[in-house]
C-alpha atoms as a PDB file:
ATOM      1  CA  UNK A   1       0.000   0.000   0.000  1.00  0.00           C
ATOM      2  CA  UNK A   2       2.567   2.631   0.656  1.00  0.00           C
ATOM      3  CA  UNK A   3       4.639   1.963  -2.579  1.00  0.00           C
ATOM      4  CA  UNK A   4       1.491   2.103  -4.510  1.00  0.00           C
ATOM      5  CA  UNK A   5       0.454   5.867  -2.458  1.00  0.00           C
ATOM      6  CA  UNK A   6       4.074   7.011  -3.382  1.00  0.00           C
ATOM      7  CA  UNK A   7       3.659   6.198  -6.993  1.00  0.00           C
ATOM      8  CA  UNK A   8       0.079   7.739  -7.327  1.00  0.00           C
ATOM      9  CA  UNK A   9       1.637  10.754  -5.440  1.00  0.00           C
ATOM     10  CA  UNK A  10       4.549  11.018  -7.486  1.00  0.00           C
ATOM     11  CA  UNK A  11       2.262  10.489 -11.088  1.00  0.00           C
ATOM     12  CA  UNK A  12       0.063  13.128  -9.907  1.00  0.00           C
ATOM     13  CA  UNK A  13       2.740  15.859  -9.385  1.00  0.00           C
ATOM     14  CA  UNK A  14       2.233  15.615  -5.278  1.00  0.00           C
ATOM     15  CA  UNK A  15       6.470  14.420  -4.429  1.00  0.00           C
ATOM     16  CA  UNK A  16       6.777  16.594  -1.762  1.00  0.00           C
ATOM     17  CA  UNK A  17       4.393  14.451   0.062  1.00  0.00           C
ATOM     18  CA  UNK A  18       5.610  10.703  -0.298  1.00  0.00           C
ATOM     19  CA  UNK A  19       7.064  10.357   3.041  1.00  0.00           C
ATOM     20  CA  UNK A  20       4.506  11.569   5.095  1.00  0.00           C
ATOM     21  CA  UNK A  21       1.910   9.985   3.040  1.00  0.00           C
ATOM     22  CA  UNK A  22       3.511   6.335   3.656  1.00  0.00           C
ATOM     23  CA  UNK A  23       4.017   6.521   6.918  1.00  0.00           C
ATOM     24  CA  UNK A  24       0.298   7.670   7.744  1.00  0.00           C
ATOM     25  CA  UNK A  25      -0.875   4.923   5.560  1.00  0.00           C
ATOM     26  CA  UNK A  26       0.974   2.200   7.094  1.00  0.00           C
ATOM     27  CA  UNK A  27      -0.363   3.539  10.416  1.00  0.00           C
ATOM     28  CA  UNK A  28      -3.994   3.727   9.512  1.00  0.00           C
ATOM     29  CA  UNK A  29      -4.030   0.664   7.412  1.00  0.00           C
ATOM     30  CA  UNK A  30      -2.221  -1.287  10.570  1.00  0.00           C
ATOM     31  CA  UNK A  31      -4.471  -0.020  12.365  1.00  0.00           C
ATOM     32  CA  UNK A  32      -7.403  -1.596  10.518  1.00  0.00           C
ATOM     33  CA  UNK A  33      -5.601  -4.726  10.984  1.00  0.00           C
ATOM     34  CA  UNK A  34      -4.468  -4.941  14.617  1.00  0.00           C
ATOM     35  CA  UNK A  35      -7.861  -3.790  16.264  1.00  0.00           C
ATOM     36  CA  UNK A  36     -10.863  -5.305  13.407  1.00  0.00           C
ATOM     37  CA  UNK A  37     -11.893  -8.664  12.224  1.00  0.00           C
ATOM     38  CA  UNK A  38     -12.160  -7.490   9.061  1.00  0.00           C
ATOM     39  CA  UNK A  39     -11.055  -9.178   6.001  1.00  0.00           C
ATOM     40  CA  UNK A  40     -10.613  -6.403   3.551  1.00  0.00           C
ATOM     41  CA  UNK A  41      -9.626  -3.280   4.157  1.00  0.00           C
ATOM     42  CA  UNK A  42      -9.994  -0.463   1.899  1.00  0.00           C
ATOM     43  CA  UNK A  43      -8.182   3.056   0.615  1.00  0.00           C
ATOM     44  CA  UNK A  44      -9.694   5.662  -0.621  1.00  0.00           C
ATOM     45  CA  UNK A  45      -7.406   8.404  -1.714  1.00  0.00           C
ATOM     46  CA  UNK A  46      -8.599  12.581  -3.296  1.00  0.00           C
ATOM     47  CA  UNK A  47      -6.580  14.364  -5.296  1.00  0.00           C
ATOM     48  CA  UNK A  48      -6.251  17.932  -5.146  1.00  0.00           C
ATOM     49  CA  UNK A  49      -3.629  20.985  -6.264  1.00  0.00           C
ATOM     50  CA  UNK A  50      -2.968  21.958  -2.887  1.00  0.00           C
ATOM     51  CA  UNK A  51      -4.061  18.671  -0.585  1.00  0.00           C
ATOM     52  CA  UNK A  52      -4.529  15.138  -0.559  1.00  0.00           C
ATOM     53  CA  UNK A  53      -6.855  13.764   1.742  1.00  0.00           C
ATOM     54  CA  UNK A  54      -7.020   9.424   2.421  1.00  0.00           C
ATOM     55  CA  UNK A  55      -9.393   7.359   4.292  1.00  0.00           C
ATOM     56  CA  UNK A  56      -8.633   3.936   5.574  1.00  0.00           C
ATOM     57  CA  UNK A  57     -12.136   1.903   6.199  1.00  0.00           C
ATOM     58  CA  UNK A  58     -12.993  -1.388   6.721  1.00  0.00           C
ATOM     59  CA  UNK A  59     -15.809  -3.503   6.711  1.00  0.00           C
ATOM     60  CA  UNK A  60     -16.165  -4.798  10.685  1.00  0.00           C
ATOM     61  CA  UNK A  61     -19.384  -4.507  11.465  1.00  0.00           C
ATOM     62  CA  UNK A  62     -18.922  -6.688  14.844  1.00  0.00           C
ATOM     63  CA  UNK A  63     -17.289  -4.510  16.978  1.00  0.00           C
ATOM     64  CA  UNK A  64     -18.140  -1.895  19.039  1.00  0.00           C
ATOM     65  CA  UNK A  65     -18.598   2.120  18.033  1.00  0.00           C
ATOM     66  CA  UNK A  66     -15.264   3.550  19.236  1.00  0.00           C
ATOM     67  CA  UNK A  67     -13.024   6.870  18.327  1.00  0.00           C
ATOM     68  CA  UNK A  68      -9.416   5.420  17.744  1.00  0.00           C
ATOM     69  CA  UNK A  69      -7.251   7.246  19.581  1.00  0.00           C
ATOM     70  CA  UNK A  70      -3.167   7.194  20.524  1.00  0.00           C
ATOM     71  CA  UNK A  71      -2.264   5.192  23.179  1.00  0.00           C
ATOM     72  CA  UNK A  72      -0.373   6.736  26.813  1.00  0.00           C
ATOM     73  CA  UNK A  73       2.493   4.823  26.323  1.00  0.00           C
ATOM     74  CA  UNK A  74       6.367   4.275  28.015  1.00  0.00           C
ATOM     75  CA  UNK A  75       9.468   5.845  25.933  1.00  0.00           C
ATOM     76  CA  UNK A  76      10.442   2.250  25.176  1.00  0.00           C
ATOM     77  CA  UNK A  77       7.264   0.466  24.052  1.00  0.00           C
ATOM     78  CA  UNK A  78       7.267  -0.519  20.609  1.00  0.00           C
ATOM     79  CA  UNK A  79       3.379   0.305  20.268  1.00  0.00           C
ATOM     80  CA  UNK A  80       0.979   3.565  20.581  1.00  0.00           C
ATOM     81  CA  UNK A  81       2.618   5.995  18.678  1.00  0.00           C
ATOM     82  CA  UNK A  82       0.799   5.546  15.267  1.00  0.00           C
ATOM     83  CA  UNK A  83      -2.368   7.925  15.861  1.00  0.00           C
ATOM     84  CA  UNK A  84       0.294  10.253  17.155  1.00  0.00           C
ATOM     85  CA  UNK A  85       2.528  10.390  14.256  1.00  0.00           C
ATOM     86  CA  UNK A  86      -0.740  10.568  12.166  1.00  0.00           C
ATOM     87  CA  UNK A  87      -1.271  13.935  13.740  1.00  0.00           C
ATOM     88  CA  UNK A  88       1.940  15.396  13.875  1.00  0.00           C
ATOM     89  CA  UNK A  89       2.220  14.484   9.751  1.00  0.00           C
ATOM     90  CA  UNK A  90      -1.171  15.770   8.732  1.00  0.00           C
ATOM     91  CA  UNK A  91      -2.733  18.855   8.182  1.00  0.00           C
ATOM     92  CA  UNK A  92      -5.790  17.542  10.075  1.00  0.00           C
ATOM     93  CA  UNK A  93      -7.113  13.809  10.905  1.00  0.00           C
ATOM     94  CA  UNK A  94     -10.171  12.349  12.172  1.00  0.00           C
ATOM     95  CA  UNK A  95     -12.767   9.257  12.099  1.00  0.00           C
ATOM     96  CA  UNK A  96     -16.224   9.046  10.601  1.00  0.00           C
ATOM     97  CA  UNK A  97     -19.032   6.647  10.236  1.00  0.00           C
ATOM     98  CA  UNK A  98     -21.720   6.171   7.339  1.00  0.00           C
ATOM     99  CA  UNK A  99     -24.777   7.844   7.792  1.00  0.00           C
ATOM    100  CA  UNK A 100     -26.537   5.260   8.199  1.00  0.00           C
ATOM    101  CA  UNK A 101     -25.344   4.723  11.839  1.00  0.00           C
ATOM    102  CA  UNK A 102     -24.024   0.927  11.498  1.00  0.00           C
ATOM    103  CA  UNK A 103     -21.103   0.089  13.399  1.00  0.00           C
ATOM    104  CA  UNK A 104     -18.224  -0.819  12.340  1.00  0.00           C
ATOM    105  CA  UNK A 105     -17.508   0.647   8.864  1.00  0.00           C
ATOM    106  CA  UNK A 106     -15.544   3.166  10.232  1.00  0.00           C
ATOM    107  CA  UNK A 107     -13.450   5.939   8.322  1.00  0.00           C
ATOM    108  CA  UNK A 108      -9.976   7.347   9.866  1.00  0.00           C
ATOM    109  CA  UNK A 109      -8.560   9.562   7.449  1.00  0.00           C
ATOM    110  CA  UNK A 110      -5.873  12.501   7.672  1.00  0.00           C
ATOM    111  CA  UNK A 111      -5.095  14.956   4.726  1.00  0.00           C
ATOM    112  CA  UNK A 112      -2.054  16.308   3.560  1.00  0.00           C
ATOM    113  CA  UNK A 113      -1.093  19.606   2.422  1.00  0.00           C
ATOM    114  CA  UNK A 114       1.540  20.115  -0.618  1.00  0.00           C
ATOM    115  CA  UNK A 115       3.465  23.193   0.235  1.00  0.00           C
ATOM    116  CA  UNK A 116       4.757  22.996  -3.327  1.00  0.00           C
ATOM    117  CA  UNK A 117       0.716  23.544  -4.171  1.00  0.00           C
ATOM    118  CA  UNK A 118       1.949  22.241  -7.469  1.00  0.00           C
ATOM    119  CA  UNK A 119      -0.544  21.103 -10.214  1.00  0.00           C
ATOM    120  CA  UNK A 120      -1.333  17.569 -11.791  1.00  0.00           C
ATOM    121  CA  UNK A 121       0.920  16.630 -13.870  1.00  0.00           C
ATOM    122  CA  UNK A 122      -0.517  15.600 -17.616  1.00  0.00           C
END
């Protein structure tokens, strides 16, 4: 998943945002992994000049409505941090359901600015 953001990033004229856009991704989409039963997990990702916004989502409808969140966590615990570094990368970040209120089927997604605010390229 993250050599396949950095390419779309790269083909689209957004470079400047690779890095932070693969790290996020492998946070979300771990995410999906370590705390759902899901089986698929999915990636939406929209394309604009000046920001790029992605959404992780899954289809777990079995467990229970809850905001992910980072962890409080010791300076030498390998886990926790992900949500965090989310933040700190993004512009903004957040979780959202469908409106039709089902659990599960939830949405975190951040959004990235390009400070290049370069255009597409053809």
């Amino acid at each position: 998943m993250r050599d396949l953001v950095g390419a779309l990033l790269v083909a689209t004229g957004h470079p400047a945002l690779v890095e932070d856009a693969r790290v996020c991704v492998s946070e979300v989409i771990t995410n999906v992994h370590l705390h759902t039963r899901t089986t698929l997990v999915y990636l939406d990702v929209t394309l604009h000049p000046e920001r790029v916004q992605f959404a992780a989502w899954d289809d777990d409808s079995w467990g229970p409505r809850f905001v992910p969140t980072w962890l409080n966590f010791h300076s030498d615990e390998e886990r926790g941090r992900g949500l965090l570094l989310v933040q700190e990368l993004s512009a903004d970040w957040g979780v959202t359901w469908p409106l039709d209120g089902e659990q599960g089927h939830k949405r975190v997604w951040f959004a990235l600015d390009d400070p290049s605010h370069g255009e597409f390229a053809a």
